[in-house]
Protein backbone atom coordinates (compact mmCIF):
# COMPACT_ATOMS: atom_id res chain seq x y z
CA UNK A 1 -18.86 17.96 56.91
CA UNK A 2 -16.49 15.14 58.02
CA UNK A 3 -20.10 12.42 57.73
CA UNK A 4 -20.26 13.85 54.44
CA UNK A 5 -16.53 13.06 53.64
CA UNK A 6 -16.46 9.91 55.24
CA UNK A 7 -19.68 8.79 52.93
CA UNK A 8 -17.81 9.95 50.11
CA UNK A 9 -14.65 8.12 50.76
CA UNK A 10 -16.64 4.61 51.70
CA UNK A 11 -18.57 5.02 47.94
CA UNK A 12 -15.32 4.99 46.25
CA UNK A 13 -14.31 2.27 48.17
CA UNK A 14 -17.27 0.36 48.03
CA UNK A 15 -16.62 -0.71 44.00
CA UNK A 16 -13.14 -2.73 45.27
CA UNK A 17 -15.83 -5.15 46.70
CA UNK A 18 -18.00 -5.40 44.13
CA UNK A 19 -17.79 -8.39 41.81
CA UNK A 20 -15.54 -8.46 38.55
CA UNK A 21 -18.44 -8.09 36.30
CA UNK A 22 -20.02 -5.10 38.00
CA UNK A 23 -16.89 -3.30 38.30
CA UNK A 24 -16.07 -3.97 34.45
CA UNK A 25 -19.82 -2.35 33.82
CA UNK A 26 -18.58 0.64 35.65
CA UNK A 27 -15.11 1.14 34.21
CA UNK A 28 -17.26 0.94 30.69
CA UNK A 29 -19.85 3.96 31.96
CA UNK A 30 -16.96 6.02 32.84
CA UNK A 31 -15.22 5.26 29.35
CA UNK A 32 -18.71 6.23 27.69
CA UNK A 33 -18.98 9.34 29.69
CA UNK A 34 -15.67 10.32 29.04
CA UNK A 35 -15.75 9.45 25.01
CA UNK A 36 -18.62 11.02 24.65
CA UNK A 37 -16.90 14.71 26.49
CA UNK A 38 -14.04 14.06 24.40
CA UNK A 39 -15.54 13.83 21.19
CA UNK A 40 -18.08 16.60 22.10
CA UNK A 41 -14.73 18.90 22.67
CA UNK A 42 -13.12 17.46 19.86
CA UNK A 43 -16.01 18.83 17.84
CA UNK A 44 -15.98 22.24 18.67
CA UNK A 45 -11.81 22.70 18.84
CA UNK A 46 -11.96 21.72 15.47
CA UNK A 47 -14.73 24.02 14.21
CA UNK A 48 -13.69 26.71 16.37
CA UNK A 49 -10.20 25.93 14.36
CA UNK A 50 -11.33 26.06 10.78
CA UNK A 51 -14.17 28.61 11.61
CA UNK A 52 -12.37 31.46 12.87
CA UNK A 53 -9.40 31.00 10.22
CA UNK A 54 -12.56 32.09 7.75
CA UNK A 55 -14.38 34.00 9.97
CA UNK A 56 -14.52 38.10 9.11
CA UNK A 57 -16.43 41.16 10.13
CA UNK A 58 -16.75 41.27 5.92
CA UNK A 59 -18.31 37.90 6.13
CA UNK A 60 -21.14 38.56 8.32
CA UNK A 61 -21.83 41.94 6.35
CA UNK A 62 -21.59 41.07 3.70
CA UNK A 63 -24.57 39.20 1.17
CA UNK A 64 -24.10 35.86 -0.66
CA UNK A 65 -23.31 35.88 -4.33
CA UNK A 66 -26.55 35.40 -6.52
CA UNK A 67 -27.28 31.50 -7.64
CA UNK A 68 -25.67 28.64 -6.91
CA UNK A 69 -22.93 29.76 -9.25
CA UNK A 70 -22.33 32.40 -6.40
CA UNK A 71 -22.95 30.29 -3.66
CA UNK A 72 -19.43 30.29 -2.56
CA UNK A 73 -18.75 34.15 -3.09
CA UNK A 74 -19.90 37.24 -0.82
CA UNK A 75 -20.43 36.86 2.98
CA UNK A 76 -23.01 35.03 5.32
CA UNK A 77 -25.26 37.87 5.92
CA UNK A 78 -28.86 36.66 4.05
CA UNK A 79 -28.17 32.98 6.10
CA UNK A 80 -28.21 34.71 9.47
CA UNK A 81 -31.34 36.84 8.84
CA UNK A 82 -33.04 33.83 7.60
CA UNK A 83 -31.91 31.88 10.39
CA UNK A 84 -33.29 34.77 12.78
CA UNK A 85 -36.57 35.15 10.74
CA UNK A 86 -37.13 31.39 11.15
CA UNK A 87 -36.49 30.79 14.50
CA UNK A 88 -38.34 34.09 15.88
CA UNK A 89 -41.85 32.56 13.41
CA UNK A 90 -41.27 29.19 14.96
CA UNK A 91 -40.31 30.18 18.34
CA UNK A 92 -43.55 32.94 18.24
CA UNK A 93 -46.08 29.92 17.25
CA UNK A 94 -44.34 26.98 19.43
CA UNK A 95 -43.91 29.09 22.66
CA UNK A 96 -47.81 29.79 23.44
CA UNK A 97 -48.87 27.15 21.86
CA UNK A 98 -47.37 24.99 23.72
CA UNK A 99 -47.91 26.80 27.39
CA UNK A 100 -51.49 26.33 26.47
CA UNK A 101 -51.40 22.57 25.95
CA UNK A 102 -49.26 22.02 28.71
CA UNK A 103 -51.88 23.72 30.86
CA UNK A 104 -54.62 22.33 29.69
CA UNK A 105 -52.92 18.98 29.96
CA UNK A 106 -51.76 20.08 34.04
CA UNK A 107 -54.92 21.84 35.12
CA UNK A 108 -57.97 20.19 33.11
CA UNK A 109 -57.51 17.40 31.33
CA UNK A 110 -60.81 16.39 30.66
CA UNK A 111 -62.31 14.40 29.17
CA UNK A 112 -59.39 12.06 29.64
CA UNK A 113 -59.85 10.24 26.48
CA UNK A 114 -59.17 13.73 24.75
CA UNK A 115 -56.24 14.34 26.79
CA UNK A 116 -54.68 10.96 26.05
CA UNK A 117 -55.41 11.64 22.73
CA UNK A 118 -53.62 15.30 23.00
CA UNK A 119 -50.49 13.38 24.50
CA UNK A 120 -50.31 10.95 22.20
CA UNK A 121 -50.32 13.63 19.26
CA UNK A 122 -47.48 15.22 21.13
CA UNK A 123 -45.35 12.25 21.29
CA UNK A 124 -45.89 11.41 17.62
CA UNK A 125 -45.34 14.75 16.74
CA UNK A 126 -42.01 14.81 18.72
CA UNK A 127 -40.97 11.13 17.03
CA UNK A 128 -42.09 12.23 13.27
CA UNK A 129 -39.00 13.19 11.20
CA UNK A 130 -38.64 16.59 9.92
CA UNK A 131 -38.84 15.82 6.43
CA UNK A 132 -42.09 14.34 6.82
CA UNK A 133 -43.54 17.68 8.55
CA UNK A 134 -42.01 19.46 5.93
CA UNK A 135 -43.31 17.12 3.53
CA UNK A 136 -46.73 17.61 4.92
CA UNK A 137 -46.46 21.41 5.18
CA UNK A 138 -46.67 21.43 1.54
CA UNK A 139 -49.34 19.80 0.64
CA UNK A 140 -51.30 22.06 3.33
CA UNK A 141 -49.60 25.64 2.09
CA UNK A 142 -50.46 24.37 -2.16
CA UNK A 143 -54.10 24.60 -1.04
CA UNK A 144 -55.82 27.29 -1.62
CA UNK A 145 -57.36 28.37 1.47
CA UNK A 146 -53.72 29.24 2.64
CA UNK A 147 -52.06 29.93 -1.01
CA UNK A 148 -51.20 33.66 0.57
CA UNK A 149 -48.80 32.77 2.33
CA UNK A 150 -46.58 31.20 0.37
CA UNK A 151 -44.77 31.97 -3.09
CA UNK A 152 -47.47 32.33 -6.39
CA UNK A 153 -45.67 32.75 -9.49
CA UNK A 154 -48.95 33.31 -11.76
CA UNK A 155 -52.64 33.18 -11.59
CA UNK A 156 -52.44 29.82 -13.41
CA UNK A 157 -49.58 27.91 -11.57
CA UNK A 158 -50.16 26.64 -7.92
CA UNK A 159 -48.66 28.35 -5.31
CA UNK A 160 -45.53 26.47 -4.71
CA UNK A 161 -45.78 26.47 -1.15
CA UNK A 162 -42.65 28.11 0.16
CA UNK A 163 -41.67 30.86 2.30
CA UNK A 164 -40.13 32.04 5.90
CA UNK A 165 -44.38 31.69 7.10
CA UNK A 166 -44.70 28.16 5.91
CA UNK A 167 -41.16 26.47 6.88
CA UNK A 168 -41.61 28.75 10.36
CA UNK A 169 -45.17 27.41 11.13
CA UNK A 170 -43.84 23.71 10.52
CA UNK A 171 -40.33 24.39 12.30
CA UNK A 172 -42.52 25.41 15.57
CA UNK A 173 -44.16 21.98 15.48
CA UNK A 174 -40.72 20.79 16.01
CA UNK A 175 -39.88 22.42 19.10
CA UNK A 176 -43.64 21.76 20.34
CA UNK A 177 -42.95 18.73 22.31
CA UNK A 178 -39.79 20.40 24.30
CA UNK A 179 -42.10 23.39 25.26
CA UNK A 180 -45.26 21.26 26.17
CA UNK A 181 -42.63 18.90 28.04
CA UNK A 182 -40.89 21.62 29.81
CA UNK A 183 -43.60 23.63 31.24
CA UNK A 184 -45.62 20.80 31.94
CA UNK A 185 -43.33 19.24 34.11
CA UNK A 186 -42.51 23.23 35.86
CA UNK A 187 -46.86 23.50 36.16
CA UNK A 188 -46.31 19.34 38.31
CA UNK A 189 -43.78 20.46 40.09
CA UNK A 190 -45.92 23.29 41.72
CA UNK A 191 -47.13 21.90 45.09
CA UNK A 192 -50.93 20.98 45.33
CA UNK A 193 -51.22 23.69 48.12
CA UNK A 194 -50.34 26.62 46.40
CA UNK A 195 -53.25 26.02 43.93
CA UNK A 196 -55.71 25.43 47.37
CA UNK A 197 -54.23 28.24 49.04
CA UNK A 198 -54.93 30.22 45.56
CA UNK A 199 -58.75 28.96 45.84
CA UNK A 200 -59.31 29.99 49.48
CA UNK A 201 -58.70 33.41 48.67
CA UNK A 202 -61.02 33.79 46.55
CA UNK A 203 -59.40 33.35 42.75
CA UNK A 204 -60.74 31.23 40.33
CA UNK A 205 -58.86 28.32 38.28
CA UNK A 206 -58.18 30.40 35.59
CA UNK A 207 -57.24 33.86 37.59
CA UNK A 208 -54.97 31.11 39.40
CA UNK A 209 -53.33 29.54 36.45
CA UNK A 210 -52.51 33.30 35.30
CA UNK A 211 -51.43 35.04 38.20
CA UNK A 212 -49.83 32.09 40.42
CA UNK A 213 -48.80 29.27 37.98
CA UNK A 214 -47.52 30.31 34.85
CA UNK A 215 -45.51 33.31 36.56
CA UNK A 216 -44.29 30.20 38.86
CA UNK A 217 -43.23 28.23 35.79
CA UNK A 218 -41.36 31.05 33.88
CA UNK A 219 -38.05 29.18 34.30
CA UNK A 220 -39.58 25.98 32.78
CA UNK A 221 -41.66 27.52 29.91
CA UNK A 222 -38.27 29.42 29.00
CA UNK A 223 -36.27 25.99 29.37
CA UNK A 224 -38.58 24.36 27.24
CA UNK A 225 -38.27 27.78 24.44
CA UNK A 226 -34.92 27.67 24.33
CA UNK A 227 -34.60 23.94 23.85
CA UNK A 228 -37.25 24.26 21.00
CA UNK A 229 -35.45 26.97 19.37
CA UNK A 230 -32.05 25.57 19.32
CA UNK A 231 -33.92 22.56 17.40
CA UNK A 232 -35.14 24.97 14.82
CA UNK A 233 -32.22 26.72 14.30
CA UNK A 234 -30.11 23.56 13.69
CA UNK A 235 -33.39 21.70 10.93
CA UNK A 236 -32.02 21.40 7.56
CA UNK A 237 -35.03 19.44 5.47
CA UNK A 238 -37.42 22.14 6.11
CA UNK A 239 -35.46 24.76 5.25
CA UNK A 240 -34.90 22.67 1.80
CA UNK A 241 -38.20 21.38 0.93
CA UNK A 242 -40.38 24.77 2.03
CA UNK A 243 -38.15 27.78 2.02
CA UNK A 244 -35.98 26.97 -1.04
CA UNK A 245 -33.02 27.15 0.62
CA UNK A 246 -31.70 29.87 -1.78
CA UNK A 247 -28.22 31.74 -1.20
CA UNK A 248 -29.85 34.75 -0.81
CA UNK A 249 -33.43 36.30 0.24
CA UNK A 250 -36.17 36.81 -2.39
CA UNK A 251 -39.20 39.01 -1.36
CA UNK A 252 -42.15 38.33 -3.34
CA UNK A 253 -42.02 42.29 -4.75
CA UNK A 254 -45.18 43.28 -6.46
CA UNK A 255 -44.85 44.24 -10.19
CA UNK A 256 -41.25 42.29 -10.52
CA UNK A 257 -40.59 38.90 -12.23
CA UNK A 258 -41.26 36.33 -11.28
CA UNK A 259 -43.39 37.48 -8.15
CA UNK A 260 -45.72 39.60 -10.01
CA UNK A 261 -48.80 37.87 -9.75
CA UNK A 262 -49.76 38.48 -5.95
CA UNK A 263 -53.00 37.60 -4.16
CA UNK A 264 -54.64 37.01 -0.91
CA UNK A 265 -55.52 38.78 1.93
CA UNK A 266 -51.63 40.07 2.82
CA UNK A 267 -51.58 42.44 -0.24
CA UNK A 268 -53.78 44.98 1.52
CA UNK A 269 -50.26 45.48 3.26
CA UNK A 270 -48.02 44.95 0.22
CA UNK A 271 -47.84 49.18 -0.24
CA UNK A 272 -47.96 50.49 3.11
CA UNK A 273 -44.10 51.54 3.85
CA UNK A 274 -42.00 49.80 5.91
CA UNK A 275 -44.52 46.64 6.39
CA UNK A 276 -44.91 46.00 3.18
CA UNK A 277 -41.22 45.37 2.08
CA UNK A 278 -41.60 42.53 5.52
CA UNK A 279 -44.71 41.14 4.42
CA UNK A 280 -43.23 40.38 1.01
CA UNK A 281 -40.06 39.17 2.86
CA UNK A 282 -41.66 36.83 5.04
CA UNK A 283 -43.64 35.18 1.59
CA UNK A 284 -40.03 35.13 -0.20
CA UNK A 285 -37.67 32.07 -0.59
CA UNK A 286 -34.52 32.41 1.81
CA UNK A 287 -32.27 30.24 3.53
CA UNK A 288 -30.23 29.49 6.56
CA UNK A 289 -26.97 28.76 7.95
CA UNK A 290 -27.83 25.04 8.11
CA UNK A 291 -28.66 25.71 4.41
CA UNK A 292 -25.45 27.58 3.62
CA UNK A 293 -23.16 24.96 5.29
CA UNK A 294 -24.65 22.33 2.81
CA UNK A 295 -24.48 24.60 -0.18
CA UNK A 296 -20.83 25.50 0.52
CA UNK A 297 -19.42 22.35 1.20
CA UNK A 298 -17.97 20.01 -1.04
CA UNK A 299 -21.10 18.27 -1.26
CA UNK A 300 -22.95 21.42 -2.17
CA UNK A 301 -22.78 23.62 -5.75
CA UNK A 302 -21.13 26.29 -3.93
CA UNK A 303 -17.93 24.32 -3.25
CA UNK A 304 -16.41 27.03 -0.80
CA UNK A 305 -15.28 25.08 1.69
CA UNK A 306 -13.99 28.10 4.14
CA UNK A 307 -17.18 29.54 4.25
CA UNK A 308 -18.92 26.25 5.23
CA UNK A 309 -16.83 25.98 8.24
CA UNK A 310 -17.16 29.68 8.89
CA UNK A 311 -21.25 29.27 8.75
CA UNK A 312 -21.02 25.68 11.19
CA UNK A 313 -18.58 27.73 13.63
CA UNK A 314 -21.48 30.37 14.02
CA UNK A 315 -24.33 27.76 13.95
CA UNK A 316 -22.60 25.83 16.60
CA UNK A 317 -21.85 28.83 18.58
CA UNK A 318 -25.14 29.78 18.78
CA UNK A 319 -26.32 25.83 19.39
CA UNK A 320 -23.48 25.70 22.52
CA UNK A 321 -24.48 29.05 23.48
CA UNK A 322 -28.53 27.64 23.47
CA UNK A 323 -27.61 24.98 25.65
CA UNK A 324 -25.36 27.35 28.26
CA UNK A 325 -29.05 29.02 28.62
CA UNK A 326 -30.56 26.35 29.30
CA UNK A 327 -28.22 24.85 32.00
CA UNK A 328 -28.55 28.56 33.80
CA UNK A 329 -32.18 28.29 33.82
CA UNK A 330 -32.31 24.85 35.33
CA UNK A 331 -29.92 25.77 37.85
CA UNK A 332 -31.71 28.68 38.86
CA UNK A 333 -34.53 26.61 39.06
CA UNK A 334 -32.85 24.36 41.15
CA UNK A 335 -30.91 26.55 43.84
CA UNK A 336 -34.34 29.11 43.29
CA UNK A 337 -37.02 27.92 46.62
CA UNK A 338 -40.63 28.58 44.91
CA UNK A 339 -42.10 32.11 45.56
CA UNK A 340 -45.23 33.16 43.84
CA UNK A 341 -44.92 36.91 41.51
């Protein structure tokens, strides 16, 4: 304990020695840190300030007003379900998706040209801006091998390539990278001997990988989940260009205009109770509360400015409460000494 102090006390003391220059360098990384706290804080006092002045039980009850004319009126209840319903799509497609790569990428990796290839994809994918995936995602749900699953107002109009399915399937490819990242670098951190040790007893590699390593990694896959779904729930352009971004949610609903027109292989479920009404859901427009803090601010047609701040005050609650996850799970894998389940 005193060692400990005493190497404490001589690293403060051993800046006073250093030269002018080096100290200036440090007296700058300790303003940065400490702008960068302060504005983070500053950020959330003053949403927290203007959000819960607006905020209401009524509010997150109750449904948007119809149009944009409407935007501003009702409650916030259609942006949080949308928000849910895109984040659980995204989440559901990113999440074992990108467990597999990472394996593959740990484990195998062969050939290696395919797995430089693999990582390279990842990294672009990672660096590509959202409104170009989104961009992309319609032209691929306009064709018609996957017209289905997206909005179809008649036989002879294209389908126009929206709905919860299509922006969710493009908002997981945003949160790939953090999930491939996160559990590849849980699957590394697994010592060598624990796979050899799995081998000697008589398991194969892929018996291994499911009863030793992924169970071992659980704190890093879920790092890397909650990372990726705190980036989809905080994406505006996709939610724009490939849901709509409408104030409130629009099932496609079978014999009702505009949605009328219906084909593909999901109508087999359109009149079966209870799954049908979700099917139609899921191929409706929608939006989210990224979506509804745009439309309600001054920038927006809904020009309710309370509301916007009441929508960012949840969005960033649920974005600091995200994070708080995350720094839990990487503690717990840090004070947590490896055990095989």
């Amino acid at each position: 304990m005193a060692a400990a102090r005493l190497g404490r006390t001589s690293g403060r003391g051993e800046s006073a020695s250093w030269p002018l220059v080096d100290r200036i360098a440090l007296g700058l990384c300790w303003a940065a840190g400490l702008a960068l706290c302060l504005t983070a804080a500053a950020i959330i006092l003053y949403m927290m300030f203007q959000g819960l002045q607006q905020l209401s039980i009524s509010l997150l009850f109750e449904r948007p007003g119809e149009g944009s004319a409407g935007a501003g009126q009702g409650g916030l209840l259609d942006p949080i379900v949308g928000t849910v319903i895109v984040a659980a799509i995204g989440t559901a497609i990113a999440l074992p998706l990108g467990l597999a790569i990472a394996v593959w990428l740990s484990e195998y990796a062969r050939p290696f040209w395919l797995a430089r290839s693999v990582e390279s994809g990842v990294e672009m994918v990672a660096g590509t801006p959202s409104v170009v995936l989104a961009i992309f995602g319609l032209l691929v749900f306009t064709t018609e091998p996957f017209a289905f699953l997206s909005l179809k107002v008649n036989p002879e109009v294209e389908p126009l390539g929206r709905s919860f399915v299509t922006s969710g399937t493009m908002m997981s490819l945003i949160a790939l990278p953090l999930v491939v990242g996160a559990s590849r670098e849980a699957l590394q951190a697994i010592p060598r001997t624990v796979r050899e040790a799995s081998y000697a007893l008589g398991k194969t590699k892929a018996a291994t990988i499911r009863r030793v390593l992924v169970p071992a990694s659980r704190r890093g896959i879920a790092t890397g989940g909650v990372l990726g779904l705190g980036r989809i729930v905080g994406d505006t352009a996709i939610i724009v260009i490939l849901l709509g971004a409408t104030t409130r949610l629009t099932p496609t609903l079978k014999g009702e205009s505009p949605y009328g027109f219906l084909s593909g292989p999901m109508d087999f479920l359109s009149g079966v109770p209870l799954i049908g009404p979700l099917v139609e859901t899921l191929r409706g427009n929608g939006g989210t509360l990224t979506s509804s803090v745009f439309e309600n601010s001054p920038a927006g047609e809904g020009n309710a400015a309370g509301k916007a701040y009441a929508a960012a005050f949840i969005l960033l609650l649920l974005v600091v409460l995200l994070n708080y996850a995350v720094d839990l799970i990487a503690r717990g894998r840090k004070e947590r000494t490896w055990t095989p389940t």
